[in-house]
C-alpha atoms as a PDB file:
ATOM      1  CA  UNK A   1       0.000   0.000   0.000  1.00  0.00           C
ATOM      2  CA  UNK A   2       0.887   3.493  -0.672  1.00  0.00           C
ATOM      3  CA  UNK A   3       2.059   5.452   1.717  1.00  0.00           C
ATOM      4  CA  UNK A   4      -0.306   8.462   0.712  1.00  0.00           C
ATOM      5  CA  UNK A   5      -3.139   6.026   0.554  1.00  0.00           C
ATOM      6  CA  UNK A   6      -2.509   4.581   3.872  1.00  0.00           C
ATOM      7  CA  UNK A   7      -2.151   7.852   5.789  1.00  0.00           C
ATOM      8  CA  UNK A   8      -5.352   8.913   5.217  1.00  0.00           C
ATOM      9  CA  UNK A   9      -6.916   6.393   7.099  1.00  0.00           C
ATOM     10  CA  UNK A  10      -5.167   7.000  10.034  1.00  0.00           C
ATOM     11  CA  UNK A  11      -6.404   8.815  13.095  1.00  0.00           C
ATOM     12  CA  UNK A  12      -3.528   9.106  15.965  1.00  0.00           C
ATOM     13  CA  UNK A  13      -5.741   8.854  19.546  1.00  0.00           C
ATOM     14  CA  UNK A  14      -3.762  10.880  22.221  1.00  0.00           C
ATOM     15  CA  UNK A  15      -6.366  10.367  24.736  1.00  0.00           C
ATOM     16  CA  UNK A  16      -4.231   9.371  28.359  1.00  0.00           C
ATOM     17  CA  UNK A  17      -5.338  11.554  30.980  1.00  0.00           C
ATOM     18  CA  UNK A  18      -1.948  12.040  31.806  1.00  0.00           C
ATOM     19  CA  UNK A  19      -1.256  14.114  28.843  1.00  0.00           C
ATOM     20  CA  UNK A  20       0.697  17.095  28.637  1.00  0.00           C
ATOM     21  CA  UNK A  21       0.324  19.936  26.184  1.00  0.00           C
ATOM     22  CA  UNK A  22       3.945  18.963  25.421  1.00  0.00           C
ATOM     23  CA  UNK A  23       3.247  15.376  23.991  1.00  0.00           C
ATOM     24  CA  UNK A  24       0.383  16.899  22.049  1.00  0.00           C
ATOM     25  CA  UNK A  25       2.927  19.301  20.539  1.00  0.00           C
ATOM     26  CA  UNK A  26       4.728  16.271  19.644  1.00  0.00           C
ATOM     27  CA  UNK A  27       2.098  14.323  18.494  1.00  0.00           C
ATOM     28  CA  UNK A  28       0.857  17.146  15.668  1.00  0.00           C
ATOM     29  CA  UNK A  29       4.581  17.178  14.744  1.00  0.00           C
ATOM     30  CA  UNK A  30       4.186  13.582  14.402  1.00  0.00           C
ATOM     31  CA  UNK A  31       0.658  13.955  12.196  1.00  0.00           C
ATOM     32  CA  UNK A  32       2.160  16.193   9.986  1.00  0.00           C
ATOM     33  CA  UNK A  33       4.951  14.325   9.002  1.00  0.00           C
ATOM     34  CA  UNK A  34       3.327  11.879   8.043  1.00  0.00           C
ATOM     35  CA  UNK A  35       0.144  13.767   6.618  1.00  0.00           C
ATOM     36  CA  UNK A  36      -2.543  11.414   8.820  1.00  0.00           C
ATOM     37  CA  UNK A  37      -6.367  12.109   8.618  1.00  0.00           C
ATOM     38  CA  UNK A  38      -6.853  13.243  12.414  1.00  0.00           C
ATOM     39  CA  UNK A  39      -5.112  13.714  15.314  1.00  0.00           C
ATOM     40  CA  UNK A  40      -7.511  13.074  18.472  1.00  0.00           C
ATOM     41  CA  UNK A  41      -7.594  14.081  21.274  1.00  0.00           C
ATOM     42  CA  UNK A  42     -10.043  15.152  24.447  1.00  0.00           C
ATOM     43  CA  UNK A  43     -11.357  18.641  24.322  1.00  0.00           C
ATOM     44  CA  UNK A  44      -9.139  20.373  26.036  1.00  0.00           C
ATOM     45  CA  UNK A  45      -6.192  20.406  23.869  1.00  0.00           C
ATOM     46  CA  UNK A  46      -8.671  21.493  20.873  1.00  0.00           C
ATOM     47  CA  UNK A  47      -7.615  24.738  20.464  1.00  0.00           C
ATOM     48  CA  UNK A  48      -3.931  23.815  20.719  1.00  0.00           C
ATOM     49  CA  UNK A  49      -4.097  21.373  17.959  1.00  0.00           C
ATOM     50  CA  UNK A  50      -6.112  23.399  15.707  1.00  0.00           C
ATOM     51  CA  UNK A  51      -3.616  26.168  16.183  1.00  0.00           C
ATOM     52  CA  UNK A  52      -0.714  23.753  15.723  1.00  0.00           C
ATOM     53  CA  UNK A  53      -2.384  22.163  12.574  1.00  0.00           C
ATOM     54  CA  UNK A  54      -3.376  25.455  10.381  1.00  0.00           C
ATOM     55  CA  UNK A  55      -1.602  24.939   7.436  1.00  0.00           C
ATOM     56  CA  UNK A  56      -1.204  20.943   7.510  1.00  0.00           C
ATOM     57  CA  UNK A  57      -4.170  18.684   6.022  1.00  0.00           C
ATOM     58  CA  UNK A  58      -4.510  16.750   9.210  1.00  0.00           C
ATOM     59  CA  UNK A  59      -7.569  17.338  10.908  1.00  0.00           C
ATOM     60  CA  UNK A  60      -8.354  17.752  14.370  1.00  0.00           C
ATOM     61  CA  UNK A  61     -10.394  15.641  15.808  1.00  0.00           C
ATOM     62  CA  UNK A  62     -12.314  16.115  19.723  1.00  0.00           C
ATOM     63  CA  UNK A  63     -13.635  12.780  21.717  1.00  0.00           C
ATOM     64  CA  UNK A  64     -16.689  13.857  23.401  1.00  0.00           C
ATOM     65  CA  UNK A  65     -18.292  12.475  26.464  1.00  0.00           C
ATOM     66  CA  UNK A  66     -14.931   9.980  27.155  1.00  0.00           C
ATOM     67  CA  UNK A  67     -14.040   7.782  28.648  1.00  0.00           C
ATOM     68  CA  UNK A  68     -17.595   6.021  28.939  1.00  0.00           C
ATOM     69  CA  UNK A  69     -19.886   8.105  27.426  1.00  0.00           C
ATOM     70  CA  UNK A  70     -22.125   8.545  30.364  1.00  0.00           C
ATOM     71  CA  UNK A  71     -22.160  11.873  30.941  1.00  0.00           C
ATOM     72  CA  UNK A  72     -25.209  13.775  30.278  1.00  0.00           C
ATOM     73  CA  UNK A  73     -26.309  14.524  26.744  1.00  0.00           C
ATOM     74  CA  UNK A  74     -26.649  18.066  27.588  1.00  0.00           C
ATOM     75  CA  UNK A  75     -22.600  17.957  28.835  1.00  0.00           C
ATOM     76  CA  UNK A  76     -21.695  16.000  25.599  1.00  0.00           C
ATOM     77  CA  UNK A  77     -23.504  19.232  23.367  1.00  0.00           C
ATOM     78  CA  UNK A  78     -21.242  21.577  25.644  1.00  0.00           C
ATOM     79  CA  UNK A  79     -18.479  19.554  24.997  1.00  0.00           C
ATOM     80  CA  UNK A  80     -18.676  19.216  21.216  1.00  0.00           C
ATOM     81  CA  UNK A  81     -19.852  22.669  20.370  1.00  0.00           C
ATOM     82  CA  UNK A  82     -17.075  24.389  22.323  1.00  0.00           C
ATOM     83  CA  UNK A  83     -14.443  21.943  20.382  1.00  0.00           C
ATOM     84  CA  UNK A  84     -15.786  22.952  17.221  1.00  0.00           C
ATOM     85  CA  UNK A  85     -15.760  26.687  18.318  1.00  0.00           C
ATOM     86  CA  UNK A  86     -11.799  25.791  19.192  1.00  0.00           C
ATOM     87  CA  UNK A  87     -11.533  24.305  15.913  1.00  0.00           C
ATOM     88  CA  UNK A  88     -12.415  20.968  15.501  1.00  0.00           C
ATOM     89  CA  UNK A  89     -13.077  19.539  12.602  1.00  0.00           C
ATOM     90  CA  UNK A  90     -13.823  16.148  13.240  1.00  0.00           C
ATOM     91  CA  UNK A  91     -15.741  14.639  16.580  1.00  0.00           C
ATOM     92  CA  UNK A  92     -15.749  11.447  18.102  1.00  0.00           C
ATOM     93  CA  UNK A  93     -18.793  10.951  20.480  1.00  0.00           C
ATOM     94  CA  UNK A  94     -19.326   8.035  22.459  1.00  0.00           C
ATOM     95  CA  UNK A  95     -22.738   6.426  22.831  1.00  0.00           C
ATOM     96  CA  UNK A  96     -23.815   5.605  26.068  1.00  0.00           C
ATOM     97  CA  UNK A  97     -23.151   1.944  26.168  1.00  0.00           C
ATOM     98  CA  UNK A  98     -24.150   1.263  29.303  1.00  0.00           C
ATOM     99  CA  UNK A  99     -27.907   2.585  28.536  1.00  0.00           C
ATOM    100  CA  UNK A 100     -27.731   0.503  26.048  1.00  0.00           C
ATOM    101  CA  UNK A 101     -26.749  -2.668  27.568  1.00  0.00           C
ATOM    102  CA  UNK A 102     -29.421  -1.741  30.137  1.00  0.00           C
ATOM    103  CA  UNK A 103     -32.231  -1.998  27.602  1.00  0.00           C
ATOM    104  CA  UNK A 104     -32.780   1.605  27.794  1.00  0.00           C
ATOM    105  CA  UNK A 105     -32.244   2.483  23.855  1.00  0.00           C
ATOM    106  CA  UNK A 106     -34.492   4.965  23.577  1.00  0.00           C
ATOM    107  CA  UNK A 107     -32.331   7.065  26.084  1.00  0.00           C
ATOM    108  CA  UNK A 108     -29.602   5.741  24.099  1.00  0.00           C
ATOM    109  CA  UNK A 109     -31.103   6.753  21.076  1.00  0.00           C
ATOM    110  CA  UNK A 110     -32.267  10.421  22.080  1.00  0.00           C
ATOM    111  CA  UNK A 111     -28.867  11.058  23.648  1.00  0.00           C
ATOM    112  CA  UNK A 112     -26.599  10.466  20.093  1.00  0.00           C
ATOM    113  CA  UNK A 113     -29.907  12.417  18.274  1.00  0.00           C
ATOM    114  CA  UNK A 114     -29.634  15.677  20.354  1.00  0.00           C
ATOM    115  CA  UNK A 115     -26.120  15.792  20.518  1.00  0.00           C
ATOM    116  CA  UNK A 116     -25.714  15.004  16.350  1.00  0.00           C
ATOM    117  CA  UNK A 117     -28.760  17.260  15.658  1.00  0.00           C
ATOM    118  CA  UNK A 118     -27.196  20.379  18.054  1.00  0.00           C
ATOM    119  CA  UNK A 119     -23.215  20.170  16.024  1.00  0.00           C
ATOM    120  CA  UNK A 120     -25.178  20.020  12.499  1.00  0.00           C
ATOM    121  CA  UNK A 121     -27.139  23.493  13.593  1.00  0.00           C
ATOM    122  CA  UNK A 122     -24.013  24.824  15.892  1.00  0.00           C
ATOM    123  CA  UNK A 123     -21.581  24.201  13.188  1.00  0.00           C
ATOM    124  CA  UNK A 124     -23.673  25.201   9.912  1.00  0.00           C
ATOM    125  CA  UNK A 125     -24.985  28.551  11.983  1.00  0.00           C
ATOM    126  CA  UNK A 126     -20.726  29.019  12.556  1.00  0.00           C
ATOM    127  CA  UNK A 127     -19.788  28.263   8.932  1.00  0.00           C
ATOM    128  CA  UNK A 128     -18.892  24.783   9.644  1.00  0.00           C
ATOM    129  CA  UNK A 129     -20.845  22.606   7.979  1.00  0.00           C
ATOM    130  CA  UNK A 130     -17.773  20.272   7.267  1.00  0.00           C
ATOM    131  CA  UNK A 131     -17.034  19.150  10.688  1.00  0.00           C
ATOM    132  CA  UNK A 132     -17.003  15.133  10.166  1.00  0.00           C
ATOM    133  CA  UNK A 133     -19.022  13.046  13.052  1.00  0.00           C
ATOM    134  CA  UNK A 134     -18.089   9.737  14.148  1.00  0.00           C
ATOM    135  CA  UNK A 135     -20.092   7.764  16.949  1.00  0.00           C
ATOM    136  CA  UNK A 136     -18.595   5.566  19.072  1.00  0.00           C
ATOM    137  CA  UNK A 137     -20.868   2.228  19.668  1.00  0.00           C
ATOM    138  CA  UNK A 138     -18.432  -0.206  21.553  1.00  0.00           C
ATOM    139  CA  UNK A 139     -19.125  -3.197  19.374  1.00  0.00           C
ATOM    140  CA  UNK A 140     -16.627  -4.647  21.883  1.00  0.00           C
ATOM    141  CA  UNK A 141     -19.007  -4.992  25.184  1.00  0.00           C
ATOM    142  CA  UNK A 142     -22.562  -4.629  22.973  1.00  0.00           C
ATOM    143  CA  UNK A 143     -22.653  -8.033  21.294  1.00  0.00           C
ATOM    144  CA  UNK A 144     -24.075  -8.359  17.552  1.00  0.00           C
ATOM    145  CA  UNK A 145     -27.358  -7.911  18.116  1.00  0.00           C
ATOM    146  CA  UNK A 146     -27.049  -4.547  20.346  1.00  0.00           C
ATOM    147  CA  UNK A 147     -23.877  -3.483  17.661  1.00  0.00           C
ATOM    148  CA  UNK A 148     -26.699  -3.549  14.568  1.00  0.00           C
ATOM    149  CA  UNK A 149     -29.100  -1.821  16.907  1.00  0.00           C
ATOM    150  CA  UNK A 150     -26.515   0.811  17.806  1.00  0.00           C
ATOM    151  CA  UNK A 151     -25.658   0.935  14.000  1.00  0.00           C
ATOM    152  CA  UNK A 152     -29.544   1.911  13.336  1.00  0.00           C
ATOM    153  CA  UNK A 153     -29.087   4.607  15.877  1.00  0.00           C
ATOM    154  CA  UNK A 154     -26.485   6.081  14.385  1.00  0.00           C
ATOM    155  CA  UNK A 155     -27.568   5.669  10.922  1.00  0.00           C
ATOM    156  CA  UNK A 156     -30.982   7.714  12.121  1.00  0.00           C
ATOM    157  CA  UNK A 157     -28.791  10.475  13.648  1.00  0.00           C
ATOM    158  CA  UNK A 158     -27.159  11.393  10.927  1.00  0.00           C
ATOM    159  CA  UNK A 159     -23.823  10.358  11.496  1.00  0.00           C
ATOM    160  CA  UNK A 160     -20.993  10.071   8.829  1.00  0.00           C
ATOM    161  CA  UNK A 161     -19.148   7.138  11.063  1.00  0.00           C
ATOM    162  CA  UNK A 162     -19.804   4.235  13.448  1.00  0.00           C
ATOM    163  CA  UNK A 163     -16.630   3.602  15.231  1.00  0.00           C
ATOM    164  CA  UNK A 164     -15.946   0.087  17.311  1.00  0.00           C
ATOM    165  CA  UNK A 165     -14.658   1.650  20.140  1.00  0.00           C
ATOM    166  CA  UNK A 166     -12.699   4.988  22.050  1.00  0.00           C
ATOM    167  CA  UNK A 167      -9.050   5.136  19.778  1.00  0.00           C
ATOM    168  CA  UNK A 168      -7.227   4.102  22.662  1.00  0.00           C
ATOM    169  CA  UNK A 169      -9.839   1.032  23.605  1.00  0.00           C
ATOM    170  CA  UNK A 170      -9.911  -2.494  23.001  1.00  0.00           C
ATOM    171  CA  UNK A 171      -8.595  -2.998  19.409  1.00  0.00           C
ATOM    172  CA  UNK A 172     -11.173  -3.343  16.820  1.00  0.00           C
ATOM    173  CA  UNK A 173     -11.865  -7.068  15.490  1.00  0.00           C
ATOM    174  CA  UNK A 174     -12.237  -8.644  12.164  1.00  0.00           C
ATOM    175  CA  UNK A 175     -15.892  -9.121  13.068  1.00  0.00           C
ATOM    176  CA  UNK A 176     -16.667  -6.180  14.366  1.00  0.00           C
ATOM    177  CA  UNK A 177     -15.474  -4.604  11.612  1.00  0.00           C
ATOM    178  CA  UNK A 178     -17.923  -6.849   8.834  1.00  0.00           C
ATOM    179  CA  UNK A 179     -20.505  -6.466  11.371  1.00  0.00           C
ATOM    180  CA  UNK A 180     -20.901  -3.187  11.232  1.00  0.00           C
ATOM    181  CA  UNK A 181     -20.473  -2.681   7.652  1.00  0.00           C
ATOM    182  CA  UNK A 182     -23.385  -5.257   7.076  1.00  0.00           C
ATOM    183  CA  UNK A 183     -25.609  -3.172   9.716  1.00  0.00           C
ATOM    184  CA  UNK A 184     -24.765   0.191   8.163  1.00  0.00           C
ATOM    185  CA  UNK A 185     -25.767   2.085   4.720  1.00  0.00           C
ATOM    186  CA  UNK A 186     -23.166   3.166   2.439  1.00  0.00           C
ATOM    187  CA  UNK A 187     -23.186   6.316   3.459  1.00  0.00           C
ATOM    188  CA  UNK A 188     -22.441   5.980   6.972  1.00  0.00           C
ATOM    189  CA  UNK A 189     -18.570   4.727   6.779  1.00  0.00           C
ATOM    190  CA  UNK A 190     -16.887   2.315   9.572  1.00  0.00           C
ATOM    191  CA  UNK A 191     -14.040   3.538  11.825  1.00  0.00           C
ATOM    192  CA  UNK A 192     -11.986   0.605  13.799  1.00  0.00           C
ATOM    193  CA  UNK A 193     -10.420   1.832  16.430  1.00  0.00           C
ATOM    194  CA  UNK A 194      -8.357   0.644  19.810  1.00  0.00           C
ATOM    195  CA  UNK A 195      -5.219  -0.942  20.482  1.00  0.00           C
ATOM    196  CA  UNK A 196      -4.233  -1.535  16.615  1.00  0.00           C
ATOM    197  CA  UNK A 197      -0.351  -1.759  17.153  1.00  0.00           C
ATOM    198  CA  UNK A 198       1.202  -3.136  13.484  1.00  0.00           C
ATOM    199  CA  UNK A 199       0.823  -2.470   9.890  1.00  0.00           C
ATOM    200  CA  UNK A 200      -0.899  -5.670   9.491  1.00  0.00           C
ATOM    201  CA  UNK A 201      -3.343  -5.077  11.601  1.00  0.00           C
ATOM    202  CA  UNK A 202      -4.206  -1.687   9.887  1.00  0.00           C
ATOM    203  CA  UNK A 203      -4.640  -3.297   6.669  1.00  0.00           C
ATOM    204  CA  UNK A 204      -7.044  -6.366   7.924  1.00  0.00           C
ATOM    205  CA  UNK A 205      -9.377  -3.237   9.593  1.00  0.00           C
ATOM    206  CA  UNK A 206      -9.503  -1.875   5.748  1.00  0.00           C
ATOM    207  CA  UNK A 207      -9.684  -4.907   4.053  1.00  0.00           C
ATOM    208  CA  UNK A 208     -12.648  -5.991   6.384  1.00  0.00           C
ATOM    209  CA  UNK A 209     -14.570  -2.574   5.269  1.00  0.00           C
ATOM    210  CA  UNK A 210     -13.285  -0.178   7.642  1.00  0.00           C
ATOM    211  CA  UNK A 211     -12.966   3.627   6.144  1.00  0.00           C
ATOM    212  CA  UNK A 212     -10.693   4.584   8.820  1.00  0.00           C
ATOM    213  CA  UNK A 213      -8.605   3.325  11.573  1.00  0.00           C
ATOM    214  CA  UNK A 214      -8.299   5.368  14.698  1.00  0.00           C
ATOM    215  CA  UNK A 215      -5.346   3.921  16.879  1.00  0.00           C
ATOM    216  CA  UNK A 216      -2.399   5.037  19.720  1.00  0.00           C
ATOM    217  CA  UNK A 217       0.183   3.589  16.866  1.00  0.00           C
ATOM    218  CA  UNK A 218      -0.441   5.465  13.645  1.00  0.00           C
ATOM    219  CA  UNK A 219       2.480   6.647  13.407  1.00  0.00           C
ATOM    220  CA  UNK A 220       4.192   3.572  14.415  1.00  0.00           C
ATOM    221  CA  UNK A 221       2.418   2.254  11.525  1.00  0.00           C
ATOM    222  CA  UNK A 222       3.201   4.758   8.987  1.00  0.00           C
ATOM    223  CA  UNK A 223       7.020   4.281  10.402  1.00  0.00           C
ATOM    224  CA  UNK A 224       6.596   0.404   9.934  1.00  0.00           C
ATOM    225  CA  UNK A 225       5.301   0.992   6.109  1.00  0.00           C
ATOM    226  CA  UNK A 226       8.468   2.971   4.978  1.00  0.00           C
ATOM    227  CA  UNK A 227      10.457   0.245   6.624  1.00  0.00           C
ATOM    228  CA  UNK A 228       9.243  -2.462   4.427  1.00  0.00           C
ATOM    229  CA  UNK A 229       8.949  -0.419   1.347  1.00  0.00           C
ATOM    230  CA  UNK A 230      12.309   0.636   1.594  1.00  0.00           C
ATOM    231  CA  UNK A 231      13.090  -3.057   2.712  1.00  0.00           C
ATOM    232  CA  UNK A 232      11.489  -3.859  -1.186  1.00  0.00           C
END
């Protein structure tokens, strides 16, 4: 694969709590070089790596309502329309699973809705009707049956991705990855996220359907890729 072709299906997840404005610094250096899709990253350092990514065509990218998603929708609508007022232009928000295992979709349900229906009006009102939405489902913990469900929810929101899990949760599986595409219409796209530490990895998420591929190791990856090209 292409080098060009791979990056942009990368999204680096800088999501540790222990974080320092420092490693984010490094971590847009990082982007840039190698010209990834997103660099995400928890609200607070929005405005820092907007600033730090004007003039580079990596995007960047806010996970609302982490690490669980339980927070109120009202707090996730906060959250996401201050990151795309600090320059966002991508979000990642997380469902709340554990409504959802609970049997309690329709909370579920209404939650993603509001917070999807308030960025749509937020950003187009702003100018902004580009900033790219993701949901995060958790096909991990849901089980097939509560992943399509979540799928439908998303789909109904008007999401542009369902994504398996939080970037820096467990890593996204084959399954998963089918599952969702099978639950989903064309154009709603698949993100596989988590722990995805090697190029071969990366390339089984694609191959399986995934649009994107949100992981602690892009770079790693893109690192690995020039290895073995310049290896052939």
């Amino acid at each position: 694969m292409r080098a060009e072709e791979l990056a942009k299906t990368l999204d680096q997840a800088v999501l540790e709590a222990s974080t320092t404005e420092e490693e984010v610094a490094r971590a847009v250096e990082e982007a840039c070089e190698h010209h990834l899709a997103a660099l995400s990253t928890l609200p607070v350092f929005t405005a820092q790596v907007a600033a730090a990514l004007r003039g580079c065509d990596v995007k960047a990218c806010a996970v609302i309502g982490y690490p669980d998603g339980i927070c109120t929708w009202s707090e996730k609508i906060e959250q996401a329309n201050a990151s795309v007022a600090d320059g966002a232009a991508e979000l990642d928000i997380l469902m709340n699973v554990e409504a959802m295992m609970a049997g309690e979709f329709v909370a579920a349900r209404d939650d993603i809705a509001r917070v999807v229906r308030a960025v749509r009006s937020s950003a187009a009102n702003t100018g902004r009707s580009d900033v790219l939405v993701k949901v995060v489902v958790d096909a991990s913990r849901l089980g097939e049956k509560l992943t399509r469900l979540a799928c439908k929810i998303v789909t109904d929101a008007g999401a542009d991705f369902a994504q398996t899990s939080a970037g820096d949760g467990p890593p996204a599986t084959l399954e998963q990855v089918e599952l969702m595409r099978d639950a989903l219409p064309e154009q709603v796209a698949v993100s596989a996220a988590g722990r995805l530490a090697s190029l071969d990895d990366v390339t089984a998420m694609i191959g399986a359907g995934a649009a994107r591929v949100c992981t602690p190791s892009a770079t790693d990856v893109m690192r690995e890729l020039a290895a073995r090209n310049g290896a052939g």
